[in-house]
N, C-alpha and C. Protein backbone atom coordinates (compact mmCIF):
# COMPACT_ATOMS: atom_id res chain seq x y z
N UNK A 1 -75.92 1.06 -0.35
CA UNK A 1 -74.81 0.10 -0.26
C UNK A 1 -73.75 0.40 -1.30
N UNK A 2 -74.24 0.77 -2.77
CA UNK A 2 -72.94 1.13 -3.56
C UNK A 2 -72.45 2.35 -3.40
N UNK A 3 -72.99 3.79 -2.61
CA UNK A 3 -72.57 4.48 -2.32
C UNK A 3 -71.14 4.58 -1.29
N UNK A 4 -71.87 3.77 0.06
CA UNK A 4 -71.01 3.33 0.85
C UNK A 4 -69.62 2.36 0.12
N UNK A 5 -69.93 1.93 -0.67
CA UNK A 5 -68.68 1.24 -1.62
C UNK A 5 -67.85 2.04 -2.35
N UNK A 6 -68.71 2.44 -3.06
CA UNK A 6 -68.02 3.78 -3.18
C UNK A 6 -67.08 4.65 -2.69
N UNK A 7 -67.53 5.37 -1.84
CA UNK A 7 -66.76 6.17 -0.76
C UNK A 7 -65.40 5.49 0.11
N UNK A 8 -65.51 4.14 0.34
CA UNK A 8 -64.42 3.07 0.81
C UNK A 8 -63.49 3.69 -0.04
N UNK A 9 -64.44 3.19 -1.20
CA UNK A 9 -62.63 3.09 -2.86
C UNK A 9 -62.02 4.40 -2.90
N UNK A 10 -62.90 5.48 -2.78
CA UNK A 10 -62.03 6.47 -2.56
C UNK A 10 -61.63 6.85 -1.60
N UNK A 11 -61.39 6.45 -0.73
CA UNK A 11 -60.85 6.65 0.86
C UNK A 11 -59.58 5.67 0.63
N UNK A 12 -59.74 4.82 -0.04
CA UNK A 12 -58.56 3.60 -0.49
C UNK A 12 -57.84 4.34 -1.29
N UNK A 13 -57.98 5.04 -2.29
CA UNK A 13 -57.25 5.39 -3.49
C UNK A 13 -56.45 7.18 -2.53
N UNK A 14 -57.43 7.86 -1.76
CA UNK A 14 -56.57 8.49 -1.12
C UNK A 14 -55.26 8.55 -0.11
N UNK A 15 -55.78 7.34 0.03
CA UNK A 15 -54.94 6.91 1.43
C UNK A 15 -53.40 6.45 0.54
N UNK A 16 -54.31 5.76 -0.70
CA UNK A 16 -52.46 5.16 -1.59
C UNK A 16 -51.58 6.21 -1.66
N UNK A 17 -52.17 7.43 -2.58
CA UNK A 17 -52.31 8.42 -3.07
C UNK A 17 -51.21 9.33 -1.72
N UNK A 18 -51.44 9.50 -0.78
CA UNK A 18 -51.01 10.43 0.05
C UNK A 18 -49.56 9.48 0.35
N UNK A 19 -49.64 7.83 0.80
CA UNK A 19 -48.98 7.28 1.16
C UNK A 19 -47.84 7.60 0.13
N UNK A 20 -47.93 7.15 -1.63
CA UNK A 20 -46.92 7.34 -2.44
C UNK A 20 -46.37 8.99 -1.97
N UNK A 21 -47.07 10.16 -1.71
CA UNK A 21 -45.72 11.04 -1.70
C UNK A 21 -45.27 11.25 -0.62
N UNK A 22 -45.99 11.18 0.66
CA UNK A 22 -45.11 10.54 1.69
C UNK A 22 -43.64 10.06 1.70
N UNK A 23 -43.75 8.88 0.96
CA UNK A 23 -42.26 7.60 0.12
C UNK A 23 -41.26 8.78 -0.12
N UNK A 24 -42.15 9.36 -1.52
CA UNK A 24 -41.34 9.82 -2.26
C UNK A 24 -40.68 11.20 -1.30
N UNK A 25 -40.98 12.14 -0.87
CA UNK A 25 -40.48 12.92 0.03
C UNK A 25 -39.69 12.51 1.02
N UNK A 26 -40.04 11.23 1.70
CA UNK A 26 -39.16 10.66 2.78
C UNK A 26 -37.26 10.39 1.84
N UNK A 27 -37.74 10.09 1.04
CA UNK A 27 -36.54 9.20 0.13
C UNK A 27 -35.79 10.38 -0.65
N UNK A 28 -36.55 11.27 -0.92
CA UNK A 28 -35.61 12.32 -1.70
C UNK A 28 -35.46 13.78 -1.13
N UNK A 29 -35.75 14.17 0.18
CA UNK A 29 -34.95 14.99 1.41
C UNK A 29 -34.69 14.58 2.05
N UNK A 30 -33.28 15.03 2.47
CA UNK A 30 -32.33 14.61 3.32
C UNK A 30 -33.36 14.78 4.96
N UNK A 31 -32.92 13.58 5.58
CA UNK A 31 -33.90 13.77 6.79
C UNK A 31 -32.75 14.32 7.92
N UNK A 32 -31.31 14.41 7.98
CA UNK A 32 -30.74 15.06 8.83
C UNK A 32 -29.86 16.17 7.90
N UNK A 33 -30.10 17.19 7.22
CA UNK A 33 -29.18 17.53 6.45
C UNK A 33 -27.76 18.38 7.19
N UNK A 34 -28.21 18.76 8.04
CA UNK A 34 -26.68 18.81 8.80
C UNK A 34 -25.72 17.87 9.04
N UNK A 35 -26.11 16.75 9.18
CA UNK A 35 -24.99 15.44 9.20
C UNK A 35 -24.62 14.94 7.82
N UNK A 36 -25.52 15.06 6.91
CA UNK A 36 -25.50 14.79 5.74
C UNK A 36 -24.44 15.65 4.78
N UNK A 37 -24.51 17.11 5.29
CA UNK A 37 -23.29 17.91 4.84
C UNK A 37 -21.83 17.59 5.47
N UNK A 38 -22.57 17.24 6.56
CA UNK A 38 -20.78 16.76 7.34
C UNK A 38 -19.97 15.64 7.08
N UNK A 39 -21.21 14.68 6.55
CA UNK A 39 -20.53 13.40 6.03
C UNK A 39 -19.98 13.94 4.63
N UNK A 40 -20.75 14.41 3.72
CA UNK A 40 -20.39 14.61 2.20
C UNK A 40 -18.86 15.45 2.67
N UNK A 41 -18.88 16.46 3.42
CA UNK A 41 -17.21 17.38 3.80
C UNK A 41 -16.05 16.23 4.20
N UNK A 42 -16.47 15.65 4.84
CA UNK A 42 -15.81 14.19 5.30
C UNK A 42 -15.36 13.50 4.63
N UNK A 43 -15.90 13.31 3.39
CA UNK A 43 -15.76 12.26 2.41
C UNK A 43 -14.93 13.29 1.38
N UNK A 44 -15.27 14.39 1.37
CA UNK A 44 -14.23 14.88 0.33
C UNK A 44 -13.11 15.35 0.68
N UNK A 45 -13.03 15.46 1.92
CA UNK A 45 -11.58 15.78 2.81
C UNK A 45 -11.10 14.40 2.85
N UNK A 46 -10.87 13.29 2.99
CA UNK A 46 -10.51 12.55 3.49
C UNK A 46 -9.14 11.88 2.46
N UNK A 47 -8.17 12.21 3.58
CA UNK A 47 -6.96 11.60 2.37
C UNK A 47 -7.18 10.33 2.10
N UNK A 48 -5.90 10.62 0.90
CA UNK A 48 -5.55 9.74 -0.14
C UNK A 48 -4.73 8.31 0.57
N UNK A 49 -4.79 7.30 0.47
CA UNK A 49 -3.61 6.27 1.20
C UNK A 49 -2.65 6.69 0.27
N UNK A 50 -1.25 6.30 1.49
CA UNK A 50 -0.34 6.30 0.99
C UNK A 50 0.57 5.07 0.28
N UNK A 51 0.36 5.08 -1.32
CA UNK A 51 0.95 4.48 -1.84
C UNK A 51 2.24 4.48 -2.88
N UNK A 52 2.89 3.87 -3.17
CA UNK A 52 4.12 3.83 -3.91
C UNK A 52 3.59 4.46 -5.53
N UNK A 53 4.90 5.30 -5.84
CA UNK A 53 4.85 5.41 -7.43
C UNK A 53 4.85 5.26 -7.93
N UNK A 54 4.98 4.91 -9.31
CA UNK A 54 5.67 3.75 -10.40
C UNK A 54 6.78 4.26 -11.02
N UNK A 55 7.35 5.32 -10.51
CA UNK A 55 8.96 5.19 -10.41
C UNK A 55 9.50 4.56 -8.71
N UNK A 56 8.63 4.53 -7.83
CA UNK A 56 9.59 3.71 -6.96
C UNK A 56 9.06 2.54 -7.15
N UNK A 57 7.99 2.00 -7.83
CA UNK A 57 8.17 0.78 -7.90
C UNK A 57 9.04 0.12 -8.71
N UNK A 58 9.21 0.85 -9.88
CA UNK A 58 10.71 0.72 -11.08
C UNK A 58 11.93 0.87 -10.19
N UNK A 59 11.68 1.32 -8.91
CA UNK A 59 13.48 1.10 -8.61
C UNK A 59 13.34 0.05 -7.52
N UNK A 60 12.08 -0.21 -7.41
CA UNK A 60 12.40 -1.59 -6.56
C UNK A 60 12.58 -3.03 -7.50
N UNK A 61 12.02 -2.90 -8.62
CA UNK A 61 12.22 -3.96 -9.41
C UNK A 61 13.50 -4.32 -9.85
N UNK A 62 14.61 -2.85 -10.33
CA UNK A 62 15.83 -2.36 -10.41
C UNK A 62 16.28 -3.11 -9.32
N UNK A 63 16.09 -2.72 -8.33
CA UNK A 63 17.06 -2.97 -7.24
C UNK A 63 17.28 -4.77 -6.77
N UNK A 64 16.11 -5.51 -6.72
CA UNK A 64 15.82 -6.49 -6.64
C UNK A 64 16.48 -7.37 -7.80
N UNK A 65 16.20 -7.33 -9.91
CA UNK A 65 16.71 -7.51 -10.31
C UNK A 65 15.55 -8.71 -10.76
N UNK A 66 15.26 -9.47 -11.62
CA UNK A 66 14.66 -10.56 -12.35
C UNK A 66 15.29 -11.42 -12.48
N UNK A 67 14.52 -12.49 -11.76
CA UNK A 67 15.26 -13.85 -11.56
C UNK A 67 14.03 -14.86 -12.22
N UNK A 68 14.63 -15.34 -13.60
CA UNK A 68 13.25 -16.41 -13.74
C UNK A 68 13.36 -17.98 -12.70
N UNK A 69 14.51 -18.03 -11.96
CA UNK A 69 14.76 -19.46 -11.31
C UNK A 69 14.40 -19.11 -10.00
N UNK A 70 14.05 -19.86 -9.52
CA UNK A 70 14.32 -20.00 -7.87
C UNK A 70 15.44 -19.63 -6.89
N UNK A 71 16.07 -18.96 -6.24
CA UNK A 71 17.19 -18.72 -5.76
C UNK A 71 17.61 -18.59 -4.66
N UNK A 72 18.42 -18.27 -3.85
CA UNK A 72 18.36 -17.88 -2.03
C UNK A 72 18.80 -16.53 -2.37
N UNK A 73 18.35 -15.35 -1.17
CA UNK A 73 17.95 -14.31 -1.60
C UNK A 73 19.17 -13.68 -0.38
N UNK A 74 20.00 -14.62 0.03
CA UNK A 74 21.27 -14.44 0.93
C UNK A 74 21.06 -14.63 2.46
N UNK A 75 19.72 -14.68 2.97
CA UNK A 75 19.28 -14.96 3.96
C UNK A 75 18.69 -16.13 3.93
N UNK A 76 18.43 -17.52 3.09
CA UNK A 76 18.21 -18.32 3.33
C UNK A 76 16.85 -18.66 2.67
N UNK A 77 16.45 -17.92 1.87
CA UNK A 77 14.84 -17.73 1.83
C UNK A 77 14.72 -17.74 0.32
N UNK A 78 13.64 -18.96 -0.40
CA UNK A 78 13.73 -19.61 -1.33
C UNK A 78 13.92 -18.38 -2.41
N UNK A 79 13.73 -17.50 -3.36
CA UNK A 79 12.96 -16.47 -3.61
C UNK A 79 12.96 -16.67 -5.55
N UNK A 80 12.11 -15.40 -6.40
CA UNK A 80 11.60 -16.20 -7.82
C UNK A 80 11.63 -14.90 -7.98
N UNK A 81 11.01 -14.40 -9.42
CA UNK A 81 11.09 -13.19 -9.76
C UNK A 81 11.90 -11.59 -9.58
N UNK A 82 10.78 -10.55 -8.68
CA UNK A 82 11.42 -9.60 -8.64
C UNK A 82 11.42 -9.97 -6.66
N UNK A 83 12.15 -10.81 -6.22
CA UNK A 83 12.02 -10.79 -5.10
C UNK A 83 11.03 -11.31 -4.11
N UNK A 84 10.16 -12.02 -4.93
CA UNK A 84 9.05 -12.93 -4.22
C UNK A 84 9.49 -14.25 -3.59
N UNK A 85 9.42 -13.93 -1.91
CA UNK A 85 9.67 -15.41 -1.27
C UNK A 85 8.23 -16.36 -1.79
N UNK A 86 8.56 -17.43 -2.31
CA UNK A 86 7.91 -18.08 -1.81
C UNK A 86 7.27 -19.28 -1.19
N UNK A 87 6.47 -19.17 -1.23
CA UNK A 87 5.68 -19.42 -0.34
C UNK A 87 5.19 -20.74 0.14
N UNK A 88 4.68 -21.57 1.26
CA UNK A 88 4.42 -22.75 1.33
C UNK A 88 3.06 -22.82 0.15
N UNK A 89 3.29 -24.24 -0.77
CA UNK A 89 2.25 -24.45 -1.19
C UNK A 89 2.93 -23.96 -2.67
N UNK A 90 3.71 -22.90 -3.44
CA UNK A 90 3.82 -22.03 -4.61
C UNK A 90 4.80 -23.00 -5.41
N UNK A 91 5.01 -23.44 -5.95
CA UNK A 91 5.92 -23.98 -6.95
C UNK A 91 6.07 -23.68 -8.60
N UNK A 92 7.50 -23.14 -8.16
CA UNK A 92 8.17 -22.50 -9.54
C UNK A 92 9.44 -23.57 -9.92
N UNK A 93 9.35 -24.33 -9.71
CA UNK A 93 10.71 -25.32 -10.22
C UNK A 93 10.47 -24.61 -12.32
N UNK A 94 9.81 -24.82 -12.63
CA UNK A 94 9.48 -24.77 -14.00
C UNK A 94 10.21 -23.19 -14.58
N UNK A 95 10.00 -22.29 -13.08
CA UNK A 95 10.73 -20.72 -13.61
C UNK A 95 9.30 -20.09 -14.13
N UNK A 96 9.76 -18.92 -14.11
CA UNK A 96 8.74 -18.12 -14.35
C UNK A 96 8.89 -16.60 -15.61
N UNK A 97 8.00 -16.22 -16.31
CA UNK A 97 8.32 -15.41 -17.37
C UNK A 97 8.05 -14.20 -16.78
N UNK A 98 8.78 -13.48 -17.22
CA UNK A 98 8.77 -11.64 -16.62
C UNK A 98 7.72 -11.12 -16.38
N UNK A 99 6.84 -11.17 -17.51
CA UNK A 99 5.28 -10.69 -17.22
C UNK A 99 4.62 -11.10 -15.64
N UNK A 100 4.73 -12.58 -15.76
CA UNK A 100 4.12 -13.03 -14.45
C UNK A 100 4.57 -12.14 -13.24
N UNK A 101 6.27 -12.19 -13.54
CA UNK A 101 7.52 -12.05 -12.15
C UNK A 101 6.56 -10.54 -11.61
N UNK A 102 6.36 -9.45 -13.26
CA UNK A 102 6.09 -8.18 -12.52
C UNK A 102 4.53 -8.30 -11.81
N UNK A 103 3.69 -9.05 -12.46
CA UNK A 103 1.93 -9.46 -11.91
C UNK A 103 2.54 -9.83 -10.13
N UNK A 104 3.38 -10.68 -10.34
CA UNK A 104 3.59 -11.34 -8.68
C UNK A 104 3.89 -10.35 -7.70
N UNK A 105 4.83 -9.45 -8.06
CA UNK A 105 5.48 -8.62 -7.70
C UNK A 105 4.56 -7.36 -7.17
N UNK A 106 3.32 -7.10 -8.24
CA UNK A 106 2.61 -5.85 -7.71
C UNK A 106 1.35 -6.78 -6.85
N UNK A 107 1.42 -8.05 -6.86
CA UNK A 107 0.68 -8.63 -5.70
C UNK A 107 1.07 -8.56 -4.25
N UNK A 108 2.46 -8.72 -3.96
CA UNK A 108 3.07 -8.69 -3.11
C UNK A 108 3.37 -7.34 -2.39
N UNK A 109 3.25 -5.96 -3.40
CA UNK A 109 3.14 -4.78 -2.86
C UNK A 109 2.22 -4.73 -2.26
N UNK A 110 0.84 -5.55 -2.74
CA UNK A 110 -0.50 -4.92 -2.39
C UNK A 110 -0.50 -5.73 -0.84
N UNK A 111 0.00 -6.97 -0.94
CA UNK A 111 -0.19 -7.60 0.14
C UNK A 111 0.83 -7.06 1.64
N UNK A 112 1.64 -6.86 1.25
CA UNK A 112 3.06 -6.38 2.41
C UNK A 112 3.01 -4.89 2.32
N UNK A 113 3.37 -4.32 1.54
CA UNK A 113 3.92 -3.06 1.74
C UNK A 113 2.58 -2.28 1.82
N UNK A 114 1.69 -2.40 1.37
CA UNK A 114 0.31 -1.15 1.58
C UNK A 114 -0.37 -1.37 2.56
N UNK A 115 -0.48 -2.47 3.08
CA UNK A 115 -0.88 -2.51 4.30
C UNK A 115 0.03 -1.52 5.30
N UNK A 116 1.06 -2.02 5.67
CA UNK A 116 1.80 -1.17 6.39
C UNK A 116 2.06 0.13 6.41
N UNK A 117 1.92 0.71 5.00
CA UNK A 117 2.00 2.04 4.67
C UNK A 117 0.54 3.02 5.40
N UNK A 118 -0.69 2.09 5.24
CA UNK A 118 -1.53 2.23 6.21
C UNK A 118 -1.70 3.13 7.38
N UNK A 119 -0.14 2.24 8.53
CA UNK A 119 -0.59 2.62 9.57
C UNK A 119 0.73 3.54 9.53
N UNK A 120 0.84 4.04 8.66
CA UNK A 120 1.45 5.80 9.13
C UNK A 120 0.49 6.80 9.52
N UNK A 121 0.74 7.69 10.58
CA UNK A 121 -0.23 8.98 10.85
C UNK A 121 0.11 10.14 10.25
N UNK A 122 1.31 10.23 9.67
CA UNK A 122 1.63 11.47 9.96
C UNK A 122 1.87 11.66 8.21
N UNK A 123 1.94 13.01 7.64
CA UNK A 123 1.50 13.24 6.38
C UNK A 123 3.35 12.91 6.06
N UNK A 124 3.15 12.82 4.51
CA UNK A 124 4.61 12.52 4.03
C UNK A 124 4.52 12.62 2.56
N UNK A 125 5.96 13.01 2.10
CA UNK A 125 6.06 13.21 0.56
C UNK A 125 6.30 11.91 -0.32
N UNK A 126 6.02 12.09 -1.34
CA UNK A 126 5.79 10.77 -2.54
C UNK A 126 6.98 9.83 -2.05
N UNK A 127 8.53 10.79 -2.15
CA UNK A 127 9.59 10.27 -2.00
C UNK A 127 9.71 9.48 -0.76
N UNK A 128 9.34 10.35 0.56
CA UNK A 128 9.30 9.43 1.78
C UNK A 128 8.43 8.02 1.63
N UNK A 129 7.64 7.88 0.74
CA UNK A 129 6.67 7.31 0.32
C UNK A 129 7.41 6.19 -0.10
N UNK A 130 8.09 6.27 -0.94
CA UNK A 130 8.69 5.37 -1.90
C UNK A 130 9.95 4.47 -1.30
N UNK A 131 10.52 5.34 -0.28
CA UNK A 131 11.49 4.85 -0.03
C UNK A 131 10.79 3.78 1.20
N UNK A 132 10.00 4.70 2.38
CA UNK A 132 9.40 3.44 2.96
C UNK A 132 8.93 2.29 2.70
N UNK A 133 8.47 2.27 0.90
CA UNK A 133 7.86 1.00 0.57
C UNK A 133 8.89 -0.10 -0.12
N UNK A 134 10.20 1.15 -0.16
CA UNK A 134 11.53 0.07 -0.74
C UNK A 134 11.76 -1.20 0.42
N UNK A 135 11.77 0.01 1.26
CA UNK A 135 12.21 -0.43 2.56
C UNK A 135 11.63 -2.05 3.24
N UNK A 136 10.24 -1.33 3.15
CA UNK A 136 9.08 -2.39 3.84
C UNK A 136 9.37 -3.59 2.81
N UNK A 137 9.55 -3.53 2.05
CA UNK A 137 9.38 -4.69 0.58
C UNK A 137 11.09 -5.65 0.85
N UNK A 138 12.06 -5.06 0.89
CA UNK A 138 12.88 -5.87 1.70
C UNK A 138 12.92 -6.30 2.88
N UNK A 139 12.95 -5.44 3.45
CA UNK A 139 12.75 -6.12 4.94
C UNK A 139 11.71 -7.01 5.24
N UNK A 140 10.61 -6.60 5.51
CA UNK A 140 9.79 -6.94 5.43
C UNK A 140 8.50 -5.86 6.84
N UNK A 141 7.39 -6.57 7.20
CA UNK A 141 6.55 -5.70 7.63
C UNK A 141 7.35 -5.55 8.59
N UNK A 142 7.66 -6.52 9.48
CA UNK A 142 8.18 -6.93 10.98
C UNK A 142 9.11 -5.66 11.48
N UNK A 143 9.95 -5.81 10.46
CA UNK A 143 10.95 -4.48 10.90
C UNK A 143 10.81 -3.61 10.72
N UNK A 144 9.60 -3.03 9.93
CA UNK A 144 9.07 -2.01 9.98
C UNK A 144 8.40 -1.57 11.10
N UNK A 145 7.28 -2.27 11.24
CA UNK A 145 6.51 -2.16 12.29
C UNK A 145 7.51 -2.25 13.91
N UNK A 146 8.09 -2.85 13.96
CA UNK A 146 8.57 -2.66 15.55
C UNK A 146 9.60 -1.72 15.31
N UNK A 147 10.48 -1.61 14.57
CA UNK A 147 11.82 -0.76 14.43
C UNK A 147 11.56 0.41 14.05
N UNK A 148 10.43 1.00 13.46
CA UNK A 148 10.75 2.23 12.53
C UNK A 148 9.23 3.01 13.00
N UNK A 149 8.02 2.24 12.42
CA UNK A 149 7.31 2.61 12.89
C UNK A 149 6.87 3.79 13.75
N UNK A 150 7.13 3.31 14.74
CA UNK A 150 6.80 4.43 16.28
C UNK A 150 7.56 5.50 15.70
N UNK A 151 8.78 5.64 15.68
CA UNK A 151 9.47 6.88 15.41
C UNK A 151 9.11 7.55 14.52
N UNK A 152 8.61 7.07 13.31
CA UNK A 152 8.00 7.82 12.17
C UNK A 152 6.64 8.56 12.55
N UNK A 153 5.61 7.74 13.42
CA UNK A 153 4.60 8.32 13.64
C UNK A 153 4.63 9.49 14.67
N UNK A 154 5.56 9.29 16.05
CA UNK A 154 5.96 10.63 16.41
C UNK A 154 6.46 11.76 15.74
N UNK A 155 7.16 11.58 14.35
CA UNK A 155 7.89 12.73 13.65
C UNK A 155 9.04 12.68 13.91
N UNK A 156 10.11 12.08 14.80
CA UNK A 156 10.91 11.98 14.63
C UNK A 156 11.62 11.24 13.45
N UNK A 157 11.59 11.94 12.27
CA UNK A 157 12.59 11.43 10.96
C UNK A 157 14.02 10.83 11.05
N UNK A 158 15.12 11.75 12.47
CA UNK A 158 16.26 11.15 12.67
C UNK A 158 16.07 10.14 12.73
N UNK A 159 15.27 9.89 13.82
CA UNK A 159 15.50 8.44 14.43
C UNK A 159 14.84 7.14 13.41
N UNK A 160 13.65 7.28 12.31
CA UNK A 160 13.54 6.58 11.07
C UNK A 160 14.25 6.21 10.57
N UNK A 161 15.16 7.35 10.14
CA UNK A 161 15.99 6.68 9.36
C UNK A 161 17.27 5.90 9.63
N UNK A 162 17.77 6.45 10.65
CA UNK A 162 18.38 5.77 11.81
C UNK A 162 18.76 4.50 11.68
N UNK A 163 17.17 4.49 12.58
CA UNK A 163 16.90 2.42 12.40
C UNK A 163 16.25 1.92 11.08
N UNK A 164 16.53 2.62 10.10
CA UNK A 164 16.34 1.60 9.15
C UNK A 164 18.12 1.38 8.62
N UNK A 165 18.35 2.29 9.06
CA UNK A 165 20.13 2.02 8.69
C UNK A 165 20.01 0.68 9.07
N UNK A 166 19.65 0.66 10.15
CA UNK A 166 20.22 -1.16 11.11
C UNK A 166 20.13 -2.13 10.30
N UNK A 167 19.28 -1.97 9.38
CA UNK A 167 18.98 -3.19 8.45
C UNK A 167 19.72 -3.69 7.37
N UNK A 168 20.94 -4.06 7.64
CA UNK A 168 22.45 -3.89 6.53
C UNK A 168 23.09 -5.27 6.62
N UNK A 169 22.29 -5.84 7.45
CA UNK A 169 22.81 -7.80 7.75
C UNK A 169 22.53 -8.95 6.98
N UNK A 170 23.04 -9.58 6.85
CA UNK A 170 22.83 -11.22 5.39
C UNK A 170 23.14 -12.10 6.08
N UNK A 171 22.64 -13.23 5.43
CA UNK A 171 23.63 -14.35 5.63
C UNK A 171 24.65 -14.54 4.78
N UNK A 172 26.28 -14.59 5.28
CA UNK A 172 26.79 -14.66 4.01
C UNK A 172 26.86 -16.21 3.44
N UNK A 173 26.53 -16.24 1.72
CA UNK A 173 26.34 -17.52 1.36
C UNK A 173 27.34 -18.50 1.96
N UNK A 174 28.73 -18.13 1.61
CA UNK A 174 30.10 -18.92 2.12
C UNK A 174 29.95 -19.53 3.41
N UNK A 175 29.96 -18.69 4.63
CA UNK A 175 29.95 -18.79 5.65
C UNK A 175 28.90 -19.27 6.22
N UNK A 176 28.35 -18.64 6.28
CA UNK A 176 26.42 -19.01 6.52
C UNK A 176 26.10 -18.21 7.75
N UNK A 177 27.54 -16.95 8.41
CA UNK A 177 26.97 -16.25 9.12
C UNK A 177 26.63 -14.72 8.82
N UNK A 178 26.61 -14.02 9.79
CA UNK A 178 25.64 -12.81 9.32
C UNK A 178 26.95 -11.60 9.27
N UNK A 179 26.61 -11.11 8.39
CA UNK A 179 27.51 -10.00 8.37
C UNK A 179 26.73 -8.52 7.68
N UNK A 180 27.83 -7.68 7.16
CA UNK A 180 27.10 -6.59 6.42
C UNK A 180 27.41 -6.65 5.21
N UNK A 181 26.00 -7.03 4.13
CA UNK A 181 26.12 -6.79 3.16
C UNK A 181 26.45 -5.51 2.51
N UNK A 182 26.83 -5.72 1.25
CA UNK A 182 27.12 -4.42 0.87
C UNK A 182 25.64 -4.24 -0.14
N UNK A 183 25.08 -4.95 -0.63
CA UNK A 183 24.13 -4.46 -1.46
C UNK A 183 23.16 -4.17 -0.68
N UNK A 184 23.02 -4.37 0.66
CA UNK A 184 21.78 -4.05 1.37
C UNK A 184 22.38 -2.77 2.09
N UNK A 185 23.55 -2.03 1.99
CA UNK A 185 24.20 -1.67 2.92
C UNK A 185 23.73 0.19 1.83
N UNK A 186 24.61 -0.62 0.25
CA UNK A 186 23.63 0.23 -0.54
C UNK A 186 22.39 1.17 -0.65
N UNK A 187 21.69 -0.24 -0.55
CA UNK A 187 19.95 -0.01 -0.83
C UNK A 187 19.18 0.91 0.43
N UNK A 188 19.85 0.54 1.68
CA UNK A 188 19.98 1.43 2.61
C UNK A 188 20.23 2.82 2.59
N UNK A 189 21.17 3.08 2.24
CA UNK A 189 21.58 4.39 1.64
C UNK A 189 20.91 5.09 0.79
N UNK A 190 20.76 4.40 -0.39
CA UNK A 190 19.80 5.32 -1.25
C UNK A 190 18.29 5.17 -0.57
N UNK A 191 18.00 4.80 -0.12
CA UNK A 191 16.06 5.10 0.44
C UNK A 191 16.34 5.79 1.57
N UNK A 192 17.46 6.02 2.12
CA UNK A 192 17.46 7.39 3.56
C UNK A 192 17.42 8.66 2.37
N UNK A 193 18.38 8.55 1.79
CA UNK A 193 18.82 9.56 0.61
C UNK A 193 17.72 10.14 0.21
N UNK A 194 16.60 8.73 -0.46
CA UNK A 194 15.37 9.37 -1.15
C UNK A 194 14.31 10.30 0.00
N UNK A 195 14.44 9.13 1.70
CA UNK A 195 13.81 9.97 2.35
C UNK A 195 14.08 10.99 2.42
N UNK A 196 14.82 11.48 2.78
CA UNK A 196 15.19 13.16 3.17
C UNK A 196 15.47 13.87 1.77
N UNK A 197 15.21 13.48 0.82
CA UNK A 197 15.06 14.49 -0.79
C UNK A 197 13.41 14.94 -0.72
N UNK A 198 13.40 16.04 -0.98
CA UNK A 198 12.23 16.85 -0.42
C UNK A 198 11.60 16.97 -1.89
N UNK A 199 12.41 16.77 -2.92
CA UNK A 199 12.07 17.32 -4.25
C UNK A 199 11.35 15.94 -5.24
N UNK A 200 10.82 16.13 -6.38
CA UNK A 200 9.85 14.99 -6.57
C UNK A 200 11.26 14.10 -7.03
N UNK A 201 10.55 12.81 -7.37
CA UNK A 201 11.49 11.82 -8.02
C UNK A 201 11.57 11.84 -9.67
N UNK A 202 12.15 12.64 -10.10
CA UNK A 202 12.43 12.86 -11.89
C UNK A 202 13.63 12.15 -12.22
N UNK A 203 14.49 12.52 -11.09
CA UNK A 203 15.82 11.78 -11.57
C UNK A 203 15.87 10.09 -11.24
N UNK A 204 14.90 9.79 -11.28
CA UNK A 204 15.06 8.46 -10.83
C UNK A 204 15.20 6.97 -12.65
N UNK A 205 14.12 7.69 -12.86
CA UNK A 205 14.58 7.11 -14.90
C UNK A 205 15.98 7.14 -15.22
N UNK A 206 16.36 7.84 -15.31
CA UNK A 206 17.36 8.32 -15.86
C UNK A 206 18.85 7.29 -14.77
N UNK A 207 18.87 7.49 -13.26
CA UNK A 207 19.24 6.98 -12.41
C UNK A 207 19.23 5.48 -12.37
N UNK A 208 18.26 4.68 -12.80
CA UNK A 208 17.70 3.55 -13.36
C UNK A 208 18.63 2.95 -14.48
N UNK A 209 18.52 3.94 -15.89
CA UNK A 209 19.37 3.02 -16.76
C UNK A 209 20.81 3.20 -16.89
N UNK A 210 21.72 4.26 -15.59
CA UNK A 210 22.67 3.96 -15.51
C UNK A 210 23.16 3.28 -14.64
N UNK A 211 22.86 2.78 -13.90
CA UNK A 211 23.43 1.77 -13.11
C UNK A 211 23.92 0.12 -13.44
């Protein structure tokens, strides 16, 4: 009888015994390693999103301008800082300090403009980069997405930039109807400009504190 007991325990202790490297072999070779190389190639190929610089985000702040009050932004639309509508629910009667304006401001990139930057297909330089996110950040997604969009993702660049020309209309404060601004008419201009500059953005510092 203690023999037979015996022999159990070691039939028990083999069975653990085989089971632990079993585990351990299952867990530390790859059980498909051909897919496993294809995923790891995958993962290291896989671009970068396309996001803004921090010189085009310095010329969108530039361009926009720091407002600690509340203001109309010429279209009707409450706006605070570097250009932040906002929002139902947000209250700035009190004004707001620069630090915050720029925190709000790179919230609002993350929320509007990178999304949209997203659904580009087609590869593009920092500058095209920058200027689309000038772009997207005034306007907003809407006119991106239906107006510009498609044409960009076919490759047609004429026609991008094109229709982002279109986007040159205000309300004028006086009147209260729509016309062509000139500062949007501007800002227009220089982000076609930046699109089609093939070369990096260096001159843009410098471009910055003379204006």
């Amino acid at each position: 009888m203690t023999r037979e007991i015996s022999k159990r325990r070691d039939a028990i202790r083999l069975f653990a015994v085989a089971t632990v490297v079993v585990a351990f072999t299952f867990v530390t070779a790859p059980r498909f390693p051909g897919l496993d190389a294809a995923i790891t190639t995958l993962a290291a190929t896989a671009p970068e999103p396309k996001r803004m610089s921090e010189s085009g985000l310095a010329r969108i702040r530039q361009s926009e301008a720091f407002m600690a009050k509340p203001y109309d932004d010429g279209a009707g639309n409450l706006t605070i800082g570097y250009g932040h509508l906002i929002r139902a629910g947000e209250n700035y009667r009190a004004g707001i300090t620069e630090a915050a304006a720029d925190a709000l401001f790179r919230q609002d990139v993350a929320r509007v403009v990178n999304p949209a930057l997203d659904k580009i297909t087609i590869e593009l330089t920092q500058n095209q980069v920058d200027a689309l996110g000038s772009f997207i950040f005034n306007v907003g997604t809407g006119g991106f997405l239906k107006n510009v969009l498609s044409y960009l993702n076919s490759g047609d660049l004429e026609a991008t930039t094109s229709h982002m020309l279109q986007f040159i209309t205000g309300r004028d404060a006086k009147t209260g109807t729509r016309r062509v601004l000139r500062g949007l008419l501007t800002r227009r201009q220089f982000e076609v400009a930046l699109f089609k500059n093939p070369t990096p953005l260096k001159y843009l510092s410098s471009l910055i504190q003379h204006r």
